[in-house]
PDB file of N, CA and C in Angstrom:
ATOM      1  N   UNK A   1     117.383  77.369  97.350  1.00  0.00           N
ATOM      2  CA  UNK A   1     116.116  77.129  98.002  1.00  0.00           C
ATOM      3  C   UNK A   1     115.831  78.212  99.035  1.00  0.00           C
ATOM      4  N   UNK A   2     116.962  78.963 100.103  1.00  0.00           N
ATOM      5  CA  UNK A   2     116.648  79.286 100.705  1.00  0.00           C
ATOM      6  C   UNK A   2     116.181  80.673 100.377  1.00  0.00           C
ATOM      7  N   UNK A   3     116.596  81.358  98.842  1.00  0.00           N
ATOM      8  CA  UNK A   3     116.448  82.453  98.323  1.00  0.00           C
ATOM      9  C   UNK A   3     114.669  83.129  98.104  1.00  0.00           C
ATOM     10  N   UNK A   4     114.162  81.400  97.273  1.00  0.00           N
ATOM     11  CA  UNK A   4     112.837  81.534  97.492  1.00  0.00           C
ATOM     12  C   UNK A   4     111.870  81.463  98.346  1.00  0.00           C
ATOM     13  N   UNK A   5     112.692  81.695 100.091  1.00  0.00           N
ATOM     14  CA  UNK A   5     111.513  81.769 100.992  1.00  0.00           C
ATOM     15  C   UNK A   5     112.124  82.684 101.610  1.00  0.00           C
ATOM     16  N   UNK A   6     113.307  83.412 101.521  1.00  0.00           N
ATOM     17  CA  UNK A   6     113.179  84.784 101.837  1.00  0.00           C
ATOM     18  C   UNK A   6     112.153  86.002 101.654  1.00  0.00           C
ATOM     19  N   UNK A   7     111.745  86.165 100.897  1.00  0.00           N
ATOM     20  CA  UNK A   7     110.889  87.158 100.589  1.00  0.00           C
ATOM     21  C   UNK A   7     109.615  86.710 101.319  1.00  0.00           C
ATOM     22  N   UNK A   8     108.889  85.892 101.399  1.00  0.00           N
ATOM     23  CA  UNK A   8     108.115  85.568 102.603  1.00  0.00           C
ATOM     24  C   UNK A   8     108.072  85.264 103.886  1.00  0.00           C
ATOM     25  N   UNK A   9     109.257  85.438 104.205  1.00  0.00           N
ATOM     26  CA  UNK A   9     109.573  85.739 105.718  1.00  0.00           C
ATOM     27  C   UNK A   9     109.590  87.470 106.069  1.00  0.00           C
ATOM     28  N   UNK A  10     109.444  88.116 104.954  1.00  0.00           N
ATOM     29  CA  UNK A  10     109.367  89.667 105.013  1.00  0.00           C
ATOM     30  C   UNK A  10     108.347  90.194 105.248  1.00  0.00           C
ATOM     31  N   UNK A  11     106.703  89.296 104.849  1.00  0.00           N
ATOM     32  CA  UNK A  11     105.758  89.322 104.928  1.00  0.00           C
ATOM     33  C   UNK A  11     105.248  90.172 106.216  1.00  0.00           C
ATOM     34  N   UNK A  12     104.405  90.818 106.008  1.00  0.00           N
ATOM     35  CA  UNK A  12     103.721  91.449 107.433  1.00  0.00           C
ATOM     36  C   UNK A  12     101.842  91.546 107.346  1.00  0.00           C
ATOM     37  N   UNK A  13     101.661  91.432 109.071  1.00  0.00           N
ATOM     38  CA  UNK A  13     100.356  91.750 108.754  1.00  0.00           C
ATOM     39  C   UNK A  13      99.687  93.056 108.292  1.00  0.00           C
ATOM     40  N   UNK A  14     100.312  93.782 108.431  1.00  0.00           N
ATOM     41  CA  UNK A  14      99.863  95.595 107.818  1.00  0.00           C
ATOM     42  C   UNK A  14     100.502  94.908 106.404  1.00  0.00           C
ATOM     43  N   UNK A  15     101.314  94.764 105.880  1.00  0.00           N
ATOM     44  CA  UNK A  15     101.512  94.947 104.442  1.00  0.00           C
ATOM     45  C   UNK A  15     100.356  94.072 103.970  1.00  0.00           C
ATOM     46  N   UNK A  16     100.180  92.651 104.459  1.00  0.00           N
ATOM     47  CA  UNK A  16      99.199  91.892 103.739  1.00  0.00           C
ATOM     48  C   UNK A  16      97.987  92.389 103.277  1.00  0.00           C
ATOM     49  N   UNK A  17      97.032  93.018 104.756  1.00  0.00           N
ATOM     50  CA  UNK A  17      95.898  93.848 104.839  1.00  0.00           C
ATOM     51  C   UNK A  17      96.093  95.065 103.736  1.00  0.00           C
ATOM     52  N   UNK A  18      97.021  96.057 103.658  1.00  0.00           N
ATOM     53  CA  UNK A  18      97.246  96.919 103.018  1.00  0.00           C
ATOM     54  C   UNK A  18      97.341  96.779 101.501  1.00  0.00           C
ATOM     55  N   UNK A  19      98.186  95.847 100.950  1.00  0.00           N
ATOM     56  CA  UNK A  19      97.941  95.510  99.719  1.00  0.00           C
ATOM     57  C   UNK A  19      96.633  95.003  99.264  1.00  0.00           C
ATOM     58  N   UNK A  20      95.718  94.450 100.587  1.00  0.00           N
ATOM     59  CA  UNK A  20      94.485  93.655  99.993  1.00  0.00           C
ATOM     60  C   UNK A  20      93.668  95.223  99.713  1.00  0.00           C
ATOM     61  N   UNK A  21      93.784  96.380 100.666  1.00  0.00           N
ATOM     62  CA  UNK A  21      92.820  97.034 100.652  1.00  0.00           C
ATOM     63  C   UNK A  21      93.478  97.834  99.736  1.00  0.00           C
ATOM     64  N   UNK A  22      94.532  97.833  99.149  1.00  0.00           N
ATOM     65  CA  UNK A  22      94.153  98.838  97.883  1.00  0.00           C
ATOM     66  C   UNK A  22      94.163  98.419  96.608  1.00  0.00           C
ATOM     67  N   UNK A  23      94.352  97.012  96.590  1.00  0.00           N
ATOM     68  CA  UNK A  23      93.539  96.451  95.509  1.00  0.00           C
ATOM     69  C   UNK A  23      91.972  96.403  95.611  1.00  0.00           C
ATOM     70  N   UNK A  24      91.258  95.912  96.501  1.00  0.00           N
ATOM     71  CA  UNK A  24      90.181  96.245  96.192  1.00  0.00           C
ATOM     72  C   UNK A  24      89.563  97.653  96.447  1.00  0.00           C
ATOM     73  N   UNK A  25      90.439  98.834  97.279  1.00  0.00           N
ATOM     74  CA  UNK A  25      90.270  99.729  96.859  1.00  0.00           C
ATOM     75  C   UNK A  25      90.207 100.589  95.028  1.00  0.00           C
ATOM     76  N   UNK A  26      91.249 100.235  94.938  1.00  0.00           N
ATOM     77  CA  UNK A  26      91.387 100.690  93.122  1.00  0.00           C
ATOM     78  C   UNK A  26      90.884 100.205  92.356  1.00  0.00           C
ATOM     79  N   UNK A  27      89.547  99.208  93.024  1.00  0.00           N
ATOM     80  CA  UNK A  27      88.772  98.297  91.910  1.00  0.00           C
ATOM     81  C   UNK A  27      87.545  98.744  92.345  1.00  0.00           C
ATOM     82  N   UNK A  28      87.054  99.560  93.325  1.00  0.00           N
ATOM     83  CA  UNK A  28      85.893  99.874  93.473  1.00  0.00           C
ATOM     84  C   UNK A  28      86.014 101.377  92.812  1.00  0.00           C
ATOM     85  N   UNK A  29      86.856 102.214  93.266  1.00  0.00           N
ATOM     86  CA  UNK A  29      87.545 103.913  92.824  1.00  0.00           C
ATOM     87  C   UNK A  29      87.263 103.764  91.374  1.00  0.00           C
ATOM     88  N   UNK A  30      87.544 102.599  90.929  1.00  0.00           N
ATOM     89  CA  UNK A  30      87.537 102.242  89.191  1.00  0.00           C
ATOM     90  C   UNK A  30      86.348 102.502  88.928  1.00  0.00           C
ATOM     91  N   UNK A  31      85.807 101.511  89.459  1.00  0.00           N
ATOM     92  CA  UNK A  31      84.160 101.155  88.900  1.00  0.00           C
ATOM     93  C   UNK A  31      83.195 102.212  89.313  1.00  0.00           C
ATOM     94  N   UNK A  32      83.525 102.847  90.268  1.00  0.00           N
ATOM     95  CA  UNK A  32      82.904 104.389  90.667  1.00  0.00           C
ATOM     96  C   UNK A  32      82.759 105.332  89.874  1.00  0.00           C
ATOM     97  N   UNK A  33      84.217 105.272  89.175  1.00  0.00           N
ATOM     98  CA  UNK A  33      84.253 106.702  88.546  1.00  0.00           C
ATOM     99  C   UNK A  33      83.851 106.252  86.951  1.00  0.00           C
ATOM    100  N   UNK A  34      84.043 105.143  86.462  1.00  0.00           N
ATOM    101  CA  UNK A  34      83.332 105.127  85.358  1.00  0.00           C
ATOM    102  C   UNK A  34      82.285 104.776  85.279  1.00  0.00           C
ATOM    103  N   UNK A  35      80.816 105.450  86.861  1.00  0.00           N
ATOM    104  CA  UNK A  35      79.483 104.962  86.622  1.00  0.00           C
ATOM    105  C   UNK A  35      79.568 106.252  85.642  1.00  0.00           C
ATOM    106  N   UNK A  36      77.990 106.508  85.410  1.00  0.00           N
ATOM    107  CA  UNK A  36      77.416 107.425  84.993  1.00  0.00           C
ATOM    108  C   UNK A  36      77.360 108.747  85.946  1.00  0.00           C
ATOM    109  N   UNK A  37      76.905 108.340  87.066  1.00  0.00           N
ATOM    110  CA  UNK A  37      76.178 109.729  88.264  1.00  0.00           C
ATOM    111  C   UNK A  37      77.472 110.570  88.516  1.00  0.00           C
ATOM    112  N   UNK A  38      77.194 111.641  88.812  1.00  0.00           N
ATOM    113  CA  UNK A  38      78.113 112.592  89.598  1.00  0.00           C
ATOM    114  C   UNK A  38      78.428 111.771  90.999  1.00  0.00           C
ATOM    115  N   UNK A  39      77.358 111.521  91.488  1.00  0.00           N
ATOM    116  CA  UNK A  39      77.710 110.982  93.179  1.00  0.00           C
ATOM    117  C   UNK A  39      78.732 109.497  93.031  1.00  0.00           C
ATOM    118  N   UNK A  40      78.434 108.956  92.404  1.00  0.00           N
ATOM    119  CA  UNK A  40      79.541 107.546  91.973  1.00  0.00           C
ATOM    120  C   UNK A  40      81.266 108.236  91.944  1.00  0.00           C
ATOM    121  N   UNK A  41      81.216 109.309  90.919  1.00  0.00           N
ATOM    122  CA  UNK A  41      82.169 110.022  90.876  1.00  0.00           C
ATOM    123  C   UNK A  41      83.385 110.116  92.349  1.00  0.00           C
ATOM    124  N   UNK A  42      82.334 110.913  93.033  1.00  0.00           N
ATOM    125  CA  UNK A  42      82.580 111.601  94.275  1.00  0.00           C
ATOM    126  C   UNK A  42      82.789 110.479  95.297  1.00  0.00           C
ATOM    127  N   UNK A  43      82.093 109.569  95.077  1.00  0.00           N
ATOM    128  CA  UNK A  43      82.770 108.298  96.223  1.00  0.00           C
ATOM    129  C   UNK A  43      83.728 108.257  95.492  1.00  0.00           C
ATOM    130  N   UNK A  44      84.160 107.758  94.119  1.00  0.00           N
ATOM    131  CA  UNK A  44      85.291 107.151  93.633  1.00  0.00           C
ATOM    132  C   UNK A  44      86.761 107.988  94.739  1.00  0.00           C
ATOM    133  N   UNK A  45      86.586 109.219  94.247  1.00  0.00           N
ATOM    134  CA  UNK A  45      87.372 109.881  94.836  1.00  0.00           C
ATOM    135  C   UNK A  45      87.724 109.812  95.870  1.00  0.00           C
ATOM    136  N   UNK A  46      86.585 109.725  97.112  1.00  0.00           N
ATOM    137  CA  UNK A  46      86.701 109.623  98.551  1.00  0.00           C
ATOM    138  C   UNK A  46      87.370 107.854  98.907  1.00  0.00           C
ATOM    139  N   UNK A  47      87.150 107.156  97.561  1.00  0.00           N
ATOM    140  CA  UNK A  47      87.987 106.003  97.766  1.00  0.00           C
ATOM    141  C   UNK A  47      89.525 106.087  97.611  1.00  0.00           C
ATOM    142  N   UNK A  48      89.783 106.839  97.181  1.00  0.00           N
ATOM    143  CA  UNK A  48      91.174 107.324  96.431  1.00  0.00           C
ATOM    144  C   UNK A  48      91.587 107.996  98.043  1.00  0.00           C
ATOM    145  N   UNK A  49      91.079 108.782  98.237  1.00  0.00           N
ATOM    146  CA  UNK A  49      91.451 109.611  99.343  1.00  0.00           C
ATOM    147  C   UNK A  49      91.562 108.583 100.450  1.00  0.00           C
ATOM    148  N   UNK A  50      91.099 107.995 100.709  1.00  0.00           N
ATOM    149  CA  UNK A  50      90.750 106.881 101.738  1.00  0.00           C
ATOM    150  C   UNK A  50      92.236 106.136 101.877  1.00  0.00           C
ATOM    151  N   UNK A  51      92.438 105.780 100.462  1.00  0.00           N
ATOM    152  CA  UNK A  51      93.955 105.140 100.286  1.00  0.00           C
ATOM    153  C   UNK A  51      95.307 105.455 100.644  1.00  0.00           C
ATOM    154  N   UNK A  52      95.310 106.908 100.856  1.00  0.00           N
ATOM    155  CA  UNK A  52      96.194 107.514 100.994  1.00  0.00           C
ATOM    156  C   UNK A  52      96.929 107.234 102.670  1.00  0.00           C
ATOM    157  N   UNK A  53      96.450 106.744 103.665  1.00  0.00           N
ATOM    158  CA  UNK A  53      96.142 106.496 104.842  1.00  0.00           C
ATOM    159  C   UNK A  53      97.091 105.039 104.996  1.00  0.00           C
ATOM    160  N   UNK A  54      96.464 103.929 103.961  1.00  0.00           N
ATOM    161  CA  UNK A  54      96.909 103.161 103.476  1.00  0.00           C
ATOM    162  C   UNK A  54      98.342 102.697 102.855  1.00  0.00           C
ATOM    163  N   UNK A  55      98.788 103.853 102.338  1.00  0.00           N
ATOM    164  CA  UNK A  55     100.183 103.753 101.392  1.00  0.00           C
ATOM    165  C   UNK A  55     100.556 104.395 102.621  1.00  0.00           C
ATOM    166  N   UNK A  56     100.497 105.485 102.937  1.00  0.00           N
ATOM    167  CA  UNK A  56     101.371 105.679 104.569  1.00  0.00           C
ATOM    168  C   UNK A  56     101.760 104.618 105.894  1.00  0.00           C
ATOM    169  N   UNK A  57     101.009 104.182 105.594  1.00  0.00           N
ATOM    170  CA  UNK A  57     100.849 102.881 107.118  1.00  0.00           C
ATOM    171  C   UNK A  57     102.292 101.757 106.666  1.00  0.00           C
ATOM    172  N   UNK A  58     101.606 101.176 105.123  1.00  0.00           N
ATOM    173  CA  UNK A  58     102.818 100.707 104.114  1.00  0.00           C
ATOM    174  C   UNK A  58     104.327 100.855 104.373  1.00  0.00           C
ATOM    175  N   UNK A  59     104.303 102.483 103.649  1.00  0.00           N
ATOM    176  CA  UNK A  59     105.548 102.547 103.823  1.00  0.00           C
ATOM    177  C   UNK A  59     106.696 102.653 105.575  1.00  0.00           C
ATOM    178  N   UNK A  60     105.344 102.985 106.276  1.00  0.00           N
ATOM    179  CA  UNK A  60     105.922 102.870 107.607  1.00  0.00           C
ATOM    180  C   UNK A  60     106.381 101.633 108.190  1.00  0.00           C
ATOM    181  N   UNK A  61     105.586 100.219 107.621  1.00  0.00           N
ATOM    182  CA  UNK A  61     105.750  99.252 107.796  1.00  0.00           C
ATOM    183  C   UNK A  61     106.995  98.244 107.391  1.00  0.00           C
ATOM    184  N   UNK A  62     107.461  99.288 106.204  1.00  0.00           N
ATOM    185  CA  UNK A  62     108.394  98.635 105.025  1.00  0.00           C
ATOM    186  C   UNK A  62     109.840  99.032 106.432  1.00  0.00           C
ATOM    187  N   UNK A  63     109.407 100.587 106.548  1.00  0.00           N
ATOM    188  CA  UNK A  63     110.723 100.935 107.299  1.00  0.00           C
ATOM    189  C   UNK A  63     111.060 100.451 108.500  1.00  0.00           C
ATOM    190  N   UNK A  64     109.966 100.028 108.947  1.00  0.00           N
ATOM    191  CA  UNK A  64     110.088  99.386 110.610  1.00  0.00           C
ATOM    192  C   UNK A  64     111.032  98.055 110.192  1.00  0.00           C
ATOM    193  N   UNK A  65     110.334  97.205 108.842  1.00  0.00           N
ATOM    194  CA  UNK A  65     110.821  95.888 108.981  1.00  0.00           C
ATOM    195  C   UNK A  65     112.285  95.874 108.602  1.00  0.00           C
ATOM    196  N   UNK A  66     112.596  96.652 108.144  1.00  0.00           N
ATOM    197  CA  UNK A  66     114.046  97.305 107.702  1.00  0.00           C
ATOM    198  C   UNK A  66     115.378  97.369 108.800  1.00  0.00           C
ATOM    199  N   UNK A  67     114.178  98.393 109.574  1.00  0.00           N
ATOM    200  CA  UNK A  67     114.717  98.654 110.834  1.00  0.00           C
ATOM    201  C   UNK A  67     115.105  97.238 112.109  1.00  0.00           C
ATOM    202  N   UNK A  68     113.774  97.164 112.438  1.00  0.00           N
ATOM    203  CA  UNK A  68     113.595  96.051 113.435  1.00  0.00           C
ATOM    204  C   UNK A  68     113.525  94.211 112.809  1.00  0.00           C
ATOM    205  N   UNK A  69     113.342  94.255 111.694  1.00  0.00           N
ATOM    206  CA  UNK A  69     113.132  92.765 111.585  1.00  0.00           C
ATOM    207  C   UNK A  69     112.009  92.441 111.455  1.00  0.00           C
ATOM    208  N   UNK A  70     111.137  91.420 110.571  1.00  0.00           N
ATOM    209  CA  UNK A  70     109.959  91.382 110.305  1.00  0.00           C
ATOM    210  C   UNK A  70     109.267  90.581 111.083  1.00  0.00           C
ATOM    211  N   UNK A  71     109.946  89.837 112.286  1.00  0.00           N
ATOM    212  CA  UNK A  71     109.239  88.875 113.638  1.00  0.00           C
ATOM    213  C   UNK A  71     108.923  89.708 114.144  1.00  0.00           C
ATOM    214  N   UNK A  72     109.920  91.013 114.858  1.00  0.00           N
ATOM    215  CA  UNK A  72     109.470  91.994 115.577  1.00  0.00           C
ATOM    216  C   UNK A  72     108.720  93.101 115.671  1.00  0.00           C
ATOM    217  N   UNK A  73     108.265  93.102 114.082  1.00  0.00           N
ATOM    218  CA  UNK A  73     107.285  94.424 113.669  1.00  0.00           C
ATOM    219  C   UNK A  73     105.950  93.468 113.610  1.00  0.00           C
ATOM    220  N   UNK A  74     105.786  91.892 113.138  1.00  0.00           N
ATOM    221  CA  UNK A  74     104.751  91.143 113.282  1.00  0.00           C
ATOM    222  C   UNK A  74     104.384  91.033 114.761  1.00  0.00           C
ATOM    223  N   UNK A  75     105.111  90.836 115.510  1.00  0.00           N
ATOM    224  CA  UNK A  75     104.939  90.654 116.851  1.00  0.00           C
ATOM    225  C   UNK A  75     103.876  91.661 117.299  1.00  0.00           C
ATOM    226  N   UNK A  76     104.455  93.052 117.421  1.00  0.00           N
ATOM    227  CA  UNK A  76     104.240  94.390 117.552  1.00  0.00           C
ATOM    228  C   UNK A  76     102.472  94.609 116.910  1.00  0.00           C
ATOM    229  N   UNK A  77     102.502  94.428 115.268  1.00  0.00           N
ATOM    230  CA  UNK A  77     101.173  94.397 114.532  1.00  0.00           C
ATOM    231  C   UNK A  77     100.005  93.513 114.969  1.00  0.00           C
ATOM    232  N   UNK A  78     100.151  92.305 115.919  1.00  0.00           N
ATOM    233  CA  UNK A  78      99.240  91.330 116.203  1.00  0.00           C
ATOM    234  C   UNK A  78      98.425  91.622 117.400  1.00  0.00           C
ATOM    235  N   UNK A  79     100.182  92.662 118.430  1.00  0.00           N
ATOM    236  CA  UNK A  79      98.819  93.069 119.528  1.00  0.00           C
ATOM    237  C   UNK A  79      97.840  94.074 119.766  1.00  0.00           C
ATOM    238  N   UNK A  80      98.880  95.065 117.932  1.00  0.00           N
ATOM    239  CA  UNK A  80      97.791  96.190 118.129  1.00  0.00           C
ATOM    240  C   UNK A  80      96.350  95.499 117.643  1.00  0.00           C
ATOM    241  N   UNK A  81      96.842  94.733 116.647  1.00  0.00           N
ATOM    242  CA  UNK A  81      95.276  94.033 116.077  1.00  0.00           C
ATOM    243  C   UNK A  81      94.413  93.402 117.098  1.00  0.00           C
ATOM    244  N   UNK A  82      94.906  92.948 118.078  1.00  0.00           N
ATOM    245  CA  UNK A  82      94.752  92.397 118.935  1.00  0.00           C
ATOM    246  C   UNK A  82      93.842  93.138 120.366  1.00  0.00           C
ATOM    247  N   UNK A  83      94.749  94.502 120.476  1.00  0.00           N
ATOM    248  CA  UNK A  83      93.567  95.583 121.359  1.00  0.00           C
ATOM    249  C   UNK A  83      92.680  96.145 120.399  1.00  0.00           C
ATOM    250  N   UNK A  84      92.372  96.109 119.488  1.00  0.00           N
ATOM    251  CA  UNK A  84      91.542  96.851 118.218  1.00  0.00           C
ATOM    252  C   UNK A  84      90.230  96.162 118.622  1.00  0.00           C
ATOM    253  N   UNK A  85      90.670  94.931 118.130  1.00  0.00           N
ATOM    254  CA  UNK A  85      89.684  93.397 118.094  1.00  0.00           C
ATOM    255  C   UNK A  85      88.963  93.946 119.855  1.00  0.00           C
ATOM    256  N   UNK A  86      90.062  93.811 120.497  1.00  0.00           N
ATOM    257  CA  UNK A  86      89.348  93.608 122.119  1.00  0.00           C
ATOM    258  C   UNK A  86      88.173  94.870 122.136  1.00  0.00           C
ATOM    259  N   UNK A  87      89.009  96.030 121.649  1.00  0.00           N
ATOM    260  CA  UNK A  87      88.169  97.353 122.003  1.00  0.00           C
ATOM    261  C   UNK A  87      86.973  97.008 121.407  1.00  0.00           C
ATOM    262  N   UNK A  88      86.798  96.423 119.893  1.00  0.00           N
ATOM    263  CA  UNK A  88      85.671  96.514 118.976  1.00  0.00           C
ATOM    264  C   UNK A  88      84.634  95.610 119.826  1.00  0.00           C
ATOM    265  N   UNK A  89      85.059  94.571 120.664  1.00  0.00           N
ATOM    266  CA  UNK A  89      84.193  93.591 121.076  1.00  0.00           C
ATOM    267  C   UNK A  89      83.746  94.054 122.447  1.00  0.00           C
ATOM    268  N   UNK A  90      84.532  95.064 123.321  1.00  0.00           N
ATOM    269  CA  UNK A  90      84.068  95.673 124.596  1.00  0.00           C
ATOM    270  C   UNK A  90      83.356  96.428 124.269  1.00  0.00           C
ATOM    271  N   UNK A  91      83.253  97.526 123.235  1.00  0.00           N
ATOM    272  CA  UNK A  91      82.147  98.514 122.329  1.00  0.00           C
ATOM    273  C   UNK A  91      80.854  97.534 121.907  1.00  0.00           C
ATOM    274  N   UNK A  92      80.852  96.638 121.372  1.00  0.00           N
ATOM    275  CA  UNK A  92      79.101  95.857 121.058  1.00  0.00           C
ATOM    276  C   UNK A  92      78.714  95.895 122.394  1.00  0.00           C
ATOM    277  N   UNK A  93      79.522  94.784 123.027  1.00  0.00           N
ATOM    278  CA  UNK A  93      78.736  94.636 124.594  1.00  0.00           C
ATOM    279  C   UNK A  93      78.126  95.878 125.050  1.00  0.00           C
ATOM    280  N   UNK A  94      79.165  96.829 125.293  1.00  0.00           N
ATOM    281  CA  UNK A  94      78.757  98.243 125.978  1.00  0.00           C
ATOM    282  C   UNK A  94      77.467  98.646 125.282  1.00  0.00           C
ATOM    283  N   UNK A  95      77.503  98.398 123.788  1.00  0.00           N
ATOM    284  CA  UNK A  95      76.052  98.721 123.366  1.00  0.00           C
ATOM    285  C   UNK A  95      75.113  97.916 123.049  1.00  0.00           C
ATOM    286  N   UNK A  96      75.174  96.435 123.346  1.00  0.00           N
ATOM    287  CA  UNK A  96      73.791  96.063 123.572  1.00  0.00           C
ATOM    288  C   UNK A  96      73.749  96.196 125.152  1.00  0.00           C
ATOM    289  N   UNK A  97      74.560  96.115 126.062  1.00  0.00           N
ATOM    290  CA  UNK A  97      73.890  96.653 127.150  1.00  0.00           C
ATOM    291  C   UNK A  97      72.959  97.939 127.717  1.00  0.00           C
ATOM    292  N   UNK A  98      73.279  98.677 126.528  1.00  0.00           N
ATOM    293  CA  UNK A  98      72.080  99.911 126.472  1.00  0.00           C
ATOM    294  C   UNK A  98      70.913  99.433 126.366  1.00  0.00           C
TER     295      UNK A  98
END
């Protein structure tokens, strides 16, 4: 029993996010590049490129949890999400106060 809830205690919030975004990354890159237009094309690509950012963050994440333990790299991931969130919400204010 306890075998099958190991692997979800490995879980992280960068890996979760990360796997979501390059699945639906590689499903839009898909559908891009087999429109018709040149410009469909050229996003496809810039979706591809986009990803790359993505699989880096990943594998950094894999090594931290390796390293440190996956409470302590979650810990770590919640408050960066956490000043991200704050910054994004001190940035609206700042600009509807314009």
């Amino acid at each position: 029993m306890e075998s099958s809830n190991k692997p979800i205690r490995k879980l992280t919030l960068f890996l979760i996010v990360g796997i979501l975004s390059l699945l639906i990354g590689l499903f839009f890159s898909y559908t891009a590049f087999t429109s018709v237009s040149a410009a469909d094309g050229l996003a496809g690509m810039y979706i591809l490129l986009g990803l790359i950012p993505v699989v880096l963050i990943i594998i950094i994440d894999r090594i931290c949890v390796w390293k440190f333990g996956a409470r302590k790299v979650n810990k770590v991931q919640f408050y960066i999400t956490g000043i991200l969130v704050f910054l994004f919400i001190m940035n609206w204010i700042r600009l509807q106060l314009q």
